[in-house]
C-alpha atoms as a PDB file:
ATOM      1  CA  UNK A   1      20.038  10.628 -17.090  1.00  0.00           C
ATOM      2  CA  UNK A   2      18.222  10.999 -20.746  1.00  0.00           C
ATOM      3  CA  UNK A   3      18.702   7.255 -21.448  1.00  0.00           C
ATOM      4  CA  UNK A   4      17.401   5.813 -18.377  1.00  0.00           C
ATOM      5  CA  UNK A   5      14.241   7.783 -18.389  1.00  0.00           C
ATOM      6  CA  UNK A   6      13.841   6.981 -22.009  1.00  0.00           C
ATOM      7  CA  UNK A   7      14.261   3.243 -20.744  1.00  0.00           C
ATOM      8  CA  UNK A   8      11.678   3.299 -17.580  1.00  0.00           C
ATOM      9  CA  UNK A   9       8.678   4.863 -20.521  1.00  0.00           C
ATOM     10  CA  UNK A  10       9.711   1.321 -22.267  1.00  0.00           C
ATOM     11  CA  UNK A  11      10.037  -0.908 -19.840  1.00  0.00           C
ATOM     12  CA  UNK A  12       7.131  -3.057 -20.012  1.00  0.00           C
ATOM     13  CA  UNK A  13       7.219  -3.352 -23.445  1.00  0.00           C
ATOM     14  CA  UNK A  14      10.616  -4.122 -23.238  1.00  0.00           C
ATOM     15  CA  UNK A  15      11.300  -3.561 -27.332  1.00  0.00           C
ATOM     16  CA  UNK A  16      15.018  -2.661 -27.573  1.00  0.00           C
ATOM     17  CA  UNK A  17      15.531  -0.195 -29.701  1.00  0.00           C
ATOM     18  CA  UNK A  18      18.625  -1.147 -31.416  1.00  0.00           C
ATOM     19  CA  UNK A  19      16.796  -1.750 -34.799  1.00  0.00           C
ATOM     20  CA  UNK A  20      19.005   0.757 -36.799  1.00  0.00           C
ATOM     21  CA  UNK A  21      22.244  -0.831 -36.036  1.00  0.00           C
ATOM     22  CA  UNK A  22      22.096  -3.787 -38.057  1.00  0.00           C
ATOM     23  CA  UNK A  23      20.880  -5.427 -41.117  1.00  0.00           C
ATOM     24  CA  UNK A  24      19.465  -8.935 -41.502  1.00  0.00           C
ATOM     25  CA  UNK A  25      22.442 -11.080 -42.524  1.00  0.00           C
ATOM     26  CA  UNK A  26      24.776  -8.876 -40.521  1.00  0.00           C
ATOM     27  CA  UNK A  27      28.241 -11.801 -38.780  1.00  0.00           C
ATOM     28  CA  UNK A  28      30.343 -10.603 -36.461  1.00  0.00           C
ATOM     29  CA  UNK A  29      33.301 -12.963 -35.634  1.00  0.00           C
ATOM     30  CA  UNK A  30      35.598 -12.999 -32.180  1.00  0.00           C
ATOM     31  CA  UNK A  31      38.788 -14.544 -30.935  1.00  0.00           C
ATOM     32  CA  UNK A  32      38.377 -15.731 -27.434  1.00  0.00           C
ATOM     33  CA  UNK A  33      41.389 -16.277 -24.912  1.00  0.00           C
ATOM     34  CA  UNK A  34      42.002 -17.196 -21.110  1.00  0.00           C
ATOM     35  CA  UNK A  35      44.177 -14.970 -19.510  1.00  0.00           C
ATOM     36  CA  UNK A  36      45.905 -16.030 -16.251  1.00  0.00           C
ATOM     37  CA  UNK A  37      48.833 -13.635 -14.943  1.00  0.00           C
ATOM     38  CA  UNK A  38      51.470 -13.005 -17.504  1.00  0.00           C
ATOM     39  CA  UNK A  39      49.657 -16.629 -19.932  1.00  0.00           C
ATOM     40  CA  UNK A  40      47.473 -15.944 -22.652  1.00  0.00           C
ATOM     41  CA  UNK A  41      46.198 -18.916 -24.427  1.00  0.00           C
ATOM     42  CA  UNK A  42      44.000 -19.002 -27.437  1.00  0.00           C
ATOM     43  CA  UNK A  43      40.948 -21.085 -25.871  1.00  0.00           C
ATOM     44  CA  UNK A  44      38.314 -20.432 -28.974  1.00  0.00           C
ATOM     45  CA  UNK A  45      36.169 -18.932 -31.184  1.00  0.00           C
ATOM     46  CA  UNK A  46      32.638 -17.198 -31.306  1.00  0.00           C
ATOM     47  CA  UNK A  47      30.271 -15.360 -33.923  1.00  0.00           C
ATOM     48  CA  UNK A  48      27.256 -13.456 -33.510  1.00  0.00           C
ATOM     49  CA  UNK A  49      24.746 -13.159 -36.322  1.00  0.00           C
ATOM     50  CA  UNK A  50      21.520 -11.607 -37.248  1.00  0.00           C
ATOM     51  CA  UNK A  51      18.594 -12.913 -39.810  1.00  0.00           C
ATOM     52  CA  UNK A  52      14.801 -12.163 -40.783  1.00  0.00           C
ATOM     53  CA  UNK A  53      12.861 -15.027 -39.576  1.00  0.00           C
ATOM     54  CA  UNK A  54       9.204 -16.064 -38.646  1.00  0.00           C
ATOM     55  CA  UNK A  55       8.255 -17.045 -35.051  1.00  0.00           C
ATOM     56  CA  UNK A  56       4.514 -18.196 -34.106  1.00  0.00           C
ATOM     57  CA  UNK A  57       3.405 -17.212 -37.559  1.00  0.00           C
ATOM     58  CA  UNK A  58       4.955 -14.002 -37.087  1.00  0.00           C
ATOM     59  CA  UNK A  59       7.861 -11.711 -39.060  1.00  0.00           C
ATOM     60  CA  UNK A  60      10.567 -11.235 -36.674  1.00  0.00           C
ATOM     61  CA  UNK A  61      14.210 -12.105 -36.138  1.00  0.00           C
ATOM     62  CA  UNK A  62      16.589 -14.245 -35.408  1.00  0.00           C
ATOM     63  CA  UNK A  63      20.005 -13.764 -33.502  1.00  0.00           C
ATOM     64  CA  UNK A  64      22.499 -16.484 -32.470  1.00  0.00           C
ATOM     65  CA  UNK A  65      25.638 -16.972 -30.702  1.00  0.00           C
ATOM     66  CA  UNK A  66      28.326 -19.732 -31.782  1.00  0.00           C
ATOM     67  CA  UNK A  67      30.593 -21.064 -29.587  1.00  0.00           C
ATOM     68  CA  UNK A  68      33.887 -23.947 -30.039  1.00  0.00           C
ATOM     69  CA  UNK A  69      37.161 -24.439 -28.111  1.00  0.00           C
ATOM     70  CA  UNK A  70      40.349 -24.605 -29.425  1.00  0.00           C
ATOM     71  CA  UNK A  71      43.679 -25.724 -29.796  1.00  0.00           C
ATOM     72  CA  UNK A  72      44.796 -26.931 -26.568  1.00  0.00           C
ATOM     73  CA  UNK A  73      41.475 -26.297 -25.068  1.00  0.00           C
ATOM     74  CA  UNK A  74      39.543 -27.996 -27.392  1.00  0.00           C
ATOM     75  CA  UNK A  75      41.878 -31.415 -26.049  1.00  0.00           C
ATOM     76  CA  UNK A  76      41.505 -30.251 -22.656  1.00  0.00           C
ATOM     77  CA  UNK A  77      38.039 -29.553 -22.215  1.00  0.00           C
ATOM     78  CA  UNK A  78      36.424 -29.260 -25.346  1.00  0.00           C
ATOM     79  CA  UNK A  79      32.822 -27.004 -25.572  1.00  0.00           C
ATOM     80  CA  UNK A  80      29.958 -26.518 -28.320  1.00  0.00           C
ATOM     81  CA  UNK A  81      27.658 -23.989 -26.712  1.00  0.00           C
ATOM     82  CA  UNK A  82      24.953 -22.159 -28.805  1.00  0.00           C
ATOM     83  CA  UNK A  83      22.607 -19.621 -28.173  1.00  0.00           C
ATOM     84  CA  UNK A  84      19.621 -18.307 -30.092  1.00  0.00           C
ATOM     85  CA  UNK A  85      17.006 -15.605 -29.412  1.00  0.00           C
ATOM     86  CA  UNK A  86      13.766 -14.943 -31.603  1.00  0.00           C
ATOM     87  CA  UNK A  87      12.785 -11.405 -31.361  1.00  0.00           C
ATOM     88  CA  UNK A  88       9.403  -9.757 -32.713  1.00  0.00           C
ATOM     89  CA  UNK A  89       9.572  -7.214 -35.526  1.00  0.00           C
ATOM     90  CA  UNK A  90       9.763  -4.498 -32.489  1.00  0.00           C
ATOM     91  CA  UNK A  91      12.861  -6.919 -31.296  1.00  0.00           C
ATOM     92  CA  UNK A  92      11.031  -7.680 -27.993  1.00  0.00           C
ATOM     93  CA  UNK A  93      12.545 -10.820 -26.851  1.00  0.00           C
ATOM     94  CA  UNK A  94      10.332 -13.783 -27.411  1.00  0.00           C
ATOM     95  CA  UNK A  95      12.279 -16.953 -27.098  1.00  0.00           C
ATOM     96  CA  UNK A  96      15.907 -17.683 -25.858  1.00  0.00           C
ATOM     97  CA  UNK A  97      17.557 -21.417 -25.883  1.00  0.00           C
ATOM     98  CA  UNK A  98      21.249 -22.051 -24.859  1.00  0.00           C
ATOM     99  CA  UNK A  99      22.725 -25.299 -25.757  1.00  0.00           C
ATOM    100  CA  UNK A 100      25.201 -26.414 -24.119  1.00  0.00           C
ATOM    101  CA  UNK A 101      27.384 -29.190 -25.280  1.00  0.00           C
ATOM    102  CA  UNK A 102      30.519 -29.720 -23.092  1.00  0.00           C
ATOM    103  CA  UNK A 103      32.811 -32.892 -23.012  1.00  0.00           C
ATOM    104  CA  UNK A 104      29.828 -35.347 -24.290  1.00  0.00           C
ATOM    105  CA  UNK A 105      27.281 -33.212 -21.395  1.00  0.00           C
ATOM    106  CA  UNK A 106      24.137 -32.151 -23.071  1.00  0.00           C
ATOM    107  CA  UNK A 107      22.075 -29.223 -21.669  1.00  0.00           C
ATOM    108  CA  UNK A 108      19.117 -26.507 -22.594  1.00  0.00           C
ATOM    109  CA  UNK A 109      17.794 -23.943 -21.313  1.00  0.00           C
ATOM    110  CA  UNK A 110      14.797 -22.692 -22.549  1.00  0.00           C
ATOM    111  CA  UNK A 111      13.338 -18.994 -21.660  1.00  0.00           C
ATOM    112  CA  UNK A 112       9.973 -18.251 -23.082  1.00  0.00           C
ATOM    113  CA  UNK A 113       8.866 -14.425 -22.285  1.00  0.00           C
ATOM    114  CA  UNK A 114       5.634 -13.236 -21.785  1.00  0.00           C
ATOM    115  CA  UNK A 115       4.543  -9.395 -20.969  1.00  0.00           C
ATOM    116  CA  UNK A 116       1.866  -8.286 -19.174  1.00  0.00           C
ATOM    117  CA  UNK A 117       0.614  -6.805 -15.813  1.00  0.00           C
ATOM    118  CA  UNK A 118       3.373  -4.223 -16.102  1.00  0.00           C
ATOM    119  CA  UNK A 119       5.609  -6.941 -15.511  1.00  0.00           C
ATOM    120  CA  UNK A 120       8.620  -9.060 -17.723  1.00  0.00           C
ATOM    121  CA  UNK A 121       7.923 -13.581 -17.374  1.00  0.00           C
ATOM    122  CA  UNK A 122      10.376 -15.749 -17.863  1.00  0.00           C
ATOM    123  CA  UNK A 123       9.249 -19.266 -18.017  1.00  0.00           C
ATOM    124  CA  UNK A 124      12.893 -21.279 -17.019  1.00  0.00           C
ATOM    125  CA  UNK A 125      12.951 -24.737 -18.713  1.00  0.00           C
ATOM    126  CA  UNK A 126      16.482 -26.369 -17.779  1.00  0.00           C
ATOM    127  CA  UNK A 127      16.842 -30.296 -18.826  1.00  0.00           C
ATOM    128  CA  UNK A 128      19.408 -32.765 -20.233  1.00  0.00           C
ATOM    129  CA  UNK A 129      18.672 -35.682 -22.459  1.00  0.00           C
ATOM    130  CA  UNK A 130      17.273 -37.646 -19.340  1.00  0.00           C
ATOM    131  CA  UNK A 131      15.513 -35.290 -17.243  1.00  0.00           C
ATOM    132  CA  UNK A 132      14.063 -32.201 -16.260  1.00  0.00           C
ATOM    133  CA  UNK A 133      15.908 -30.140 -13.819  1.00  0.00           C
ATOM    134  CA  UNK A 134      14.183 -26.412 -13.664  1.00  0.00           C
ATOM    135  CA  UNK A 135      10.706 -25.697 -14.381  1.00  0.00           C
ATOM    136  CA  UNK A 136       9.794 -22.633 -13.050  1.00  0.00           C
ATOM    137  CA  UNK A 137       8.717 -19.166 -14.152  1.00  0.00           C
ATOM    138  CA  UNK A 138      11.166 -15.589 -13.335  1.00  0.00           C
ATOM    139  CA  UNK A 139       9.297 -12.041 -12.948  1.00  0.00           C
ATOM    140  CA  UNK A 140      10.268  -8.676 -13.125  1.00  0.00           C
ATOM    141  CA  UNK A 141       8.414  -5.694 -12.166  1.00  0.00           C
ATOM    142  CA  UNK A 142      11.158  -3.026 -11.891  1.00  0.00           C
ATOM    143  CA  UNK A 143      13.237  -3.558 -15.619  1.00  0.00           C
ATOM    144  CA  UNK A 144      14.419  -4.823 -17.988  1.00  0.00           C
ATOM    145  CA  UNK A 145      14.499  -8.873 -18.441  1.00  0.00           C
ATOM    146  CA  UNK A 146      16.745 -10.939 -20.783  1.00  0.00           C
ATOM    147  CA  UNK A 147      19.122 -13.867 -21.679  1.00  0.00           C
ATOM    148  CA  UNK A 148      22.858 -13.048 -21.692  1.00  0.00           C
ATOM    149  CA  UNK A 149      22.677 -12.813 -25.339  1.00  0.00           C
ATOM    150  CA  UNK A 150      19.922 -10.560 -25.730  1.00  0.00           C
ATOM    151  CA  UNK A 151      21.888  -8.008 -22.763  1.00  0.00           C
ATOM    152  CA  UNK A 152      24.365  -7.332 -26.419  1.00  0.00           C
ATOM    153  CA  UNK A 153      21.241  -6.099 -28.431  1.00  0.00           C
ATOM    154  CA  UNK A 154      20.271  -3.572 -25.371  1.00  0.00           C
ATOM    155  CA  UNK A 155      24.309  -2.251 -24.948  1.00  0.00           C
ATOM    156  CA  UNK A 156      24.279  -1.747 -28.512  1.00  0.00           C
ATOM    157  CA  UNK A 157      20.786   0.345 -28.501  1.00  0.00           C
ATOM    158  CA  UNK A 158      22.420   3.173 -25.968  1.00  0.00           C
ATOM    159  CA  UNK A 159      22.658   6.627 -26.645  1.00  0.00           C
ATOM    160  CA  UNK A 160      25.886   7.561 -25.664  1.00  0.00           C
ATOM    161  CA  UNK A 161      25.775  11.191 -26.823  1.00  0.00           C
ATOM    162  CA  UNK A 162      24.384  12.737 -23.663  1.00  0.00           C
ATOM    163  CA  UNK A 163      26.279   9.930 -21.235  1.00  0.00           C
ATOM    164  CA  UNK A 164      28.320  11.190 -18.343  1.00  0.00           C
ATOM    165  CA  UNK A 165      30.853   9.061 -17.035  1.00  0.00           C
ATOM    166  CA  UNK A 166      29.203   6.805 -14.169  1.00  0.00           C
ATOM    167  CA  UNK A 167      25.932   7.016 -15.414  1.00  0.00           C
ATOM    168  CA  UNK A 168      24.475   3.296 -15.596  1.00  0.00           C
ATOM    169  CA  UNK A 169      21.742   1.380 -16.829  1.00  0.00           C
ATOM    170  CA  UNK A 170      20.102  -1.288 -14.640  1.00  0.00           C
ATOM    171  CA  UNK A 171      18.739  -5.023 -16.268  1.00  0.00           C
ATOM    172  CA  UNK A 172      17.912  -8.531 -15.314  1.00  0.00           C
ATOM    173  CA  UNK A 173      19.726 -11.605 -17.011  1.00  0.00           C
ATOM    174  CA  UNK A 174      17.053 -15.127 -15.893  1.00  0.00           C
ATOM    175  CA  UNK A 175      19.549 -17.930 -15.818  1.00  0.00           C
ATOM    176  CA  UNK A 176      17.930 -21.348 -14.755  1.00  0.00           C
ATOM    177  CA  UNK A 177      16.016 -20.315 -11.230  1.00  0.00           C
ATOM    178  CA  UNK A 178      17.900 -16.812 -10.931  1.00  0.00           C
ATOM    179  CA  UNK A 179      16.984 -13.193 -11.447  1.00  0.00           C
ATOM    180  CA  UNK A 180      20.342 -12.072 -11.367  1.00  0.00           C
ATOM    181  CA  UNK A 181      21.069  -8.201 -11.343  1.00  0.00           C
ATOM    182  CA  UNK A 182      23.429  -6.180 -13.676  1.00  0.00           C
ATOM    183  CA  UNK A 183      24.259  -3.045 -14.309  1.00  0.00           C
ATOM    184  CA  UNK A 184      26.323  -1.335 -17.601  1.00  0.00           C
ATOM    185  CA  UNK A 185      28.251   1.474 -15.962  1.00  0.00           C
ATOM    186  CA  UNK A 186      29.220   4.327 -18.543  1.00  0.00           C
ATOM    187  CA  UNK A 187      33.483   4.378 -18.335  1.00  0.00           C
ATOM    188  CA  UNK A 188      33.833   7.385 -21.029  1.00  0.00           C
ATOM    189  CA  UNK A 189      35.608   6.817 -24.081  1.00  0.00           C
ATOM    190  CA  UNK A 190      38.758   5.307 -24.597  1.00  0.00           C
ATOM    191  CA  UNK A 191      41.311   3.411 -27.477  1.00  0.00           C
ATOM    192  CA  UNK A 192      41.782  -0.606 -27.787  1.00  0.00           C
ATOM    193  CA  UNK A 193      45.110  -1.380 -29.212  1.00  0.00           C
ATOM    194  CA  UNK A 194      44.845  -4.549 -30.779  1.00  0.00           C
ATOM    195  CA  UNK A 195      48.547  -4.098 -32.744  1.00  0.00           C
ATOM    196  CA  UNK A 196      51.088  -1.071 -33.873  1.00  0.00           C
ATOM    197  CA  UNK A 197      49.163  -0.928 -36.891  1.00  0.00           C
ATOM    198  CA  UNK A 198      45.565  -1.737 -35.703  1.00  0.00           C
ATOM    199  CA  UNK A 199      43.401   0.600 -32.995  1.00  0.00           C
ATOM    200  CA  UNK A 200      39.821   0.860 -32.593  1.00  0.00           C
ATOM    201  CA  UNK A 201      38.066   4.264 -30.997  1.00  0.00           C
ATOM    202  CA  UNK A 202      35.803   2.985 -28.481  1.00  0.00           C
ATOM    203  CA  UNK A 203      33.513   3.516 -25.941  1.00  0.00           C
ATOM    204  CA  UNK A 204      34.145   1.631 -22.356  1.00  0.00           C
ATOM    205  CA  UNK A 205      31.316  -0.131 -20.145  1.00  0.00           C
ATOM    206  CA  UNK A 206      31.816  -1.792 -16.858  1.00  0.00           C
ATOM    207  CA  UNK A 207      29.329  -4.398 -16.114  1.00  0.00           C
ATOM    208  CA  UNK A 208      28.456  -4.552 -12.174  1.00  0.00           C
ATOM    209  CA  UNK A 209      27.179  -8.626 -12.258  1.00  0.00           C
ATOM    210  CA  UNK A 210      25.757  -9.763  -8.828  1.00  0.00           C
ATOM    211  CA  UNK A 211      26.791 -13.391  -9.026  1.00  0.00           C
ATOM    212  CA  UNK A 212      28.659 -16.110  -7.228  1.00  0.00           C
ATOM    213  CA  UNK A 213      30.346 -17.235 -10.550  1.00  0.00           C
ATOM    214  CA  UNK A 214      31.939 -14.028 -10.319  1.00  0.00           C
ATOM    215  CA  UNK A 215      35.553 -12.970  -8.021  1.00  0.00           C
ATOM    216  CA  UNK A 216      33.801  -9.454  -7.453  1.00  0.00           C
ATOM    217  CA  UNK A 217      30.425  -7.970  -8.292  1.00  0.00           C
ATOM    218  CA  UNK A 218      31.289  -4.129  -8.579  1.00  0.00           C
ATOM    219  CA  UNK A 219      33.374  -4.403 -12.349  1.00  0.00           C
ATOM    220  CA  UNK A 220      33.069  -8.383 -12.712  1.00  0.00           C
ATOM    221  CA  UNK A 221      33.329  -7.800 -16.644  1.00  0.00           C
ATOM    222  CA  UNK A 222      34.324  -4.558 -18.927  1.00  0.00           C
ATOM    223  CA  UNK A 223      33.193  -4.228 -23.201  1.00  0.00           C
ATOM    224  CA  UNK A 224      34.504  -1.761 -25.224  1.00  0.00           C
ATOM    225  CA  UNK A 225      31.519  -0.961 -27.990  1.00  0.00           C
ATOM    226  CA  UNK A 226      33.272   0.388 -31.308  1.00  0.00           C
ATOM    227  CA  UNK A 227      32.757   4.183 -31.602  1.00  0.00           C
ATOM    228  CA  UNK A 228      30.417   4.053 -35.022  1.00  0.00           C
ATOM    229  CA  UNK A 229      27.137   3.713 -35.815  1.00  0.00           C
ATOM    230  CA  UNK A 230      27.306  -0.390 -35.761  1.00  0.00           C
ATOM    231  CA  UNK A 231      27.900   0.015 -32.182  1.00  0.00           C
ATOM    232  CA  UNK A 232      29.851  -3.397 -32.046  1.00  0.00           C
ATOM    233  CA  UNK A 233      31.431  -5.045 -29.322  1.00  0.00           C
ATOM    234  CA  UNK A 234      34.910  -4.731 -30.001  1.00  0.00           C
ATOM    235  CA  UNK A 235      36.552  -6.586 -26.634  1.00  0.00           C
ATOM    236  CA  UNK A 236      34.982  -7.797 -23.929  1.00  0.00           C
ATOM    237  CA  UNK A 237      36.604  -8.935 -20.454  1.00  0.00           C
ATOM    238  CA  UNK A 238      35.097 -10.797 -18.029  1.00  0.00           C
ATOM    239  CA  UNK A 239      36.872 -11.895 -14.463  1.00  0.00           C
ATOM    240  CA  UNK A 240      36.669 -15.457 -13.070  1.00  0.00           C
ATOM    241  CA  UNK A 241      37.344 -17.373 -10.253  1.00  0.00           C
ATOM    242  CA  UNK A 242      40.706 -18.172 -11.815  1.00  0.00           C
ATOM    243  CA  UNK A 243      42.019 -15.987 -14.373  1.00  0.00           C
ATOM    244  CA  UNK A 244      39.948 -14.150 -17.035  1.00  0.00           C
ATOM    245  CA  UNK A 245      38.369 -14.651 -20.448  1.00  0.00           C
ATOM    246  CA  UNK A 246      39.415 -11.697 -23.057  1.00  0.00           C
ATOM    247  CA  UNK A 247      37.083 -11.337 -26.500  1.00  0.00           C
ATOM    248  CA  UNK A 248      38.166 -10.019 -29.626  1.00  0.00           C
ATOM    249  CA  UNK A 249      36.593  -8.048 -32.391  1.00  0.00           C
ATOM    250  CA  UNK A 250      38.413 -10.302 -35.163  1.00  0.00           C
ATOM    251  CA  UNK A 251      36.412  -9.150 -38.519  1.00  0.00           C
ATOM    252  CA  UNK A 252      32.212  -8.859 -40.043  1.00  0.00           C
ATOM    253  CA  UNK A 253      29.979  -8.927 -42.795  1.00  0.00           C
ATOM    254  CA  UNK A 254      26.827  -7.771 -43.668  1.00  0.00           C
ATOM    255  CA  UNK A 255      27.137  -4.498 -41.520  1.00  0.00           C
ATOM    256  CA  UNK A 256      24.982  -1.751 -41.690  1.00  0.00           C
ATOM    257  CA  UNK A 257      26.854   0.993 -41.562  1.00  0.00           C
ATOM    258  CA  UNK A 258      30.870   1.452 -42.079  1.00  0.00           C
ATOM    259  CA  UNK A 259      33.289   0.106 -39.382  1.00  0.00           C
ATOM    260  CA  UNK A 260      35.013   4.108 -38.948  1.00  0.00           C
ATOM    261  CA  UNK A 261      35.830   3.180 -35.227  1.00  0.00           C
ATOM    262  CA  UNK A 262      38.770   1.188 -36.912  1.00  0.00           C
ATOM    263  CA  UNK A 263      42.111   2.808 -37.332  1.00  0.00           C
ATOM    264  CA  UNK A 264      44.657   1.760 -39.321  1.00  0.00           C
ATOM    265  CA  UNK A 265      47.907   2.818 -39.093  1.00  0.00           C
ATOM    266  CA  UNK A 266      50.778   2.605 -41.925  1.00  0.00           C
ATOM    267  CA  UNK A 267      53.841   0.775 -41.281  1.00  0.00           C
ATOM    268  CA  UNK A 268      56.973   2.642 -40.276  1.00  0.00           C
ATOM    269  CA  UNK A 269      59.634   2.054 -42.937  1.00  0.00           C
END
């Protein structure tokens, strides 16, 4: 597997090479809703940008995730949950916070990453407004190491021209005191139907996530990355205990490169 080798020469850097997907300023907004049997309910909305910033003195960049509830969901159980990574210039993962701000409950996580010792650190820093509640520090010696966030950057970096269906491509996610395990698992290419009018050319990953929050390991999510040189997520699915969350490409700005994995089709009169 051409990728995966290309990835074990890297590893210890751990610089994802995804640099020539975007431009700084690049959006990318998404519908979210929760699916349960035949019920499919709006539950919010999410965006995903990309800047130029400076991090310990240094040129870099910055890439954040925006999350808010709504409609019935937002009266229900209403969420504010943001997540921002600073990257190097290389985009080597440097700092990661998630905020979390759920019915009136405050909490961060902070990751700070360190290399060395051909190994990946993750220093875990989860507290609320009153206390500490994990200090410790995450290692990997075998691959990659990220947030959940920064796991988009590295999907979007694959090569897909010389994948073979099943190949996959091994990472860590730290989350609080966990290393947990996932895999992308190359599903071939395939065509998201978002209306009569509306398709997008795509190719399909499943994501093998070894985690309680999970119903099933083996296929616990699926994305569909747009079949152009943005390499955007155009839906995502992920399984839960009850039901499922489904993510939708809605629109973008800023984007590199033309959005050709749309299709638009003409009316029929």
């Amino acid at each position: 597997m051409i990728v995966g080798i290309a990835m074990g020469v890297n590893i210890m850097a751990q610089s994802i090479p995804v640099r020539d997907r975007f431009n700084p300023g690049e959006i990318t907004y998404y519908d979210l809703y929760f699916k349960w049997g035949v019920i499919m309910s709006h539950a919010g909305n999410a965006s995903i940008s990309m800047q130029s910033t400076t991090y310990a003195s240094k040129p870099g960049y910055f890439y954040r995730l925006l999350f808010n509830t709504s409609g019935l969901f937002e009266k229900v159980y209403k969420m504010r949950d943001t997540i921002d990574n600073y990257y190097s210039s290389n985009m080597q993962l440097l700092f990661s916070q998630k905020r979390v701000n759920e019915n009136d409950y405050y909490l961060v996580d902070d990751l700070t990453f360190s290399y060395g010792n051909n190994r990946v650190y993750a220093h875990s820093h989860r507290y609320t407004l009153e206390k500490t509640k994990i200090d410790t520090v995450l290692v990997s010696s075998k691959q990659y190491m990220f947030d959940m966030l920064a796991s988009t950057l590295y999907l979007r970096s694959l090569e897909w021209d010389n994948m073979q269906v099943g190949d996959t491509f091994p990472f860590n996610v730290a989350i609080g005191r966990d290393r947990v395990n996932i895999r992308f698992r190359y599903a071939g290419q395939q065509v998201v139907e978002r209306s009569e009018t509306l398709k997008y050319r795509t190719h399909h990953f499943y994501v093998d996530i070894f985690d309680d929050a999970f119903t099933q390991s083996k296929s616990a999510a699926e994305l569909w990355i747009g079949d152009d040189d943005n390499h955007l997520p155009v839906k995502i699915r992920a399984k839960l205990k009850i039901g499922a969350v489904e993510v939708y490409y809605r629109n973008a700005g800023g984007l590199r490169y033309p959005l050709t994995s749309r299709v638009n089709i003409p009316k029929k009169r």
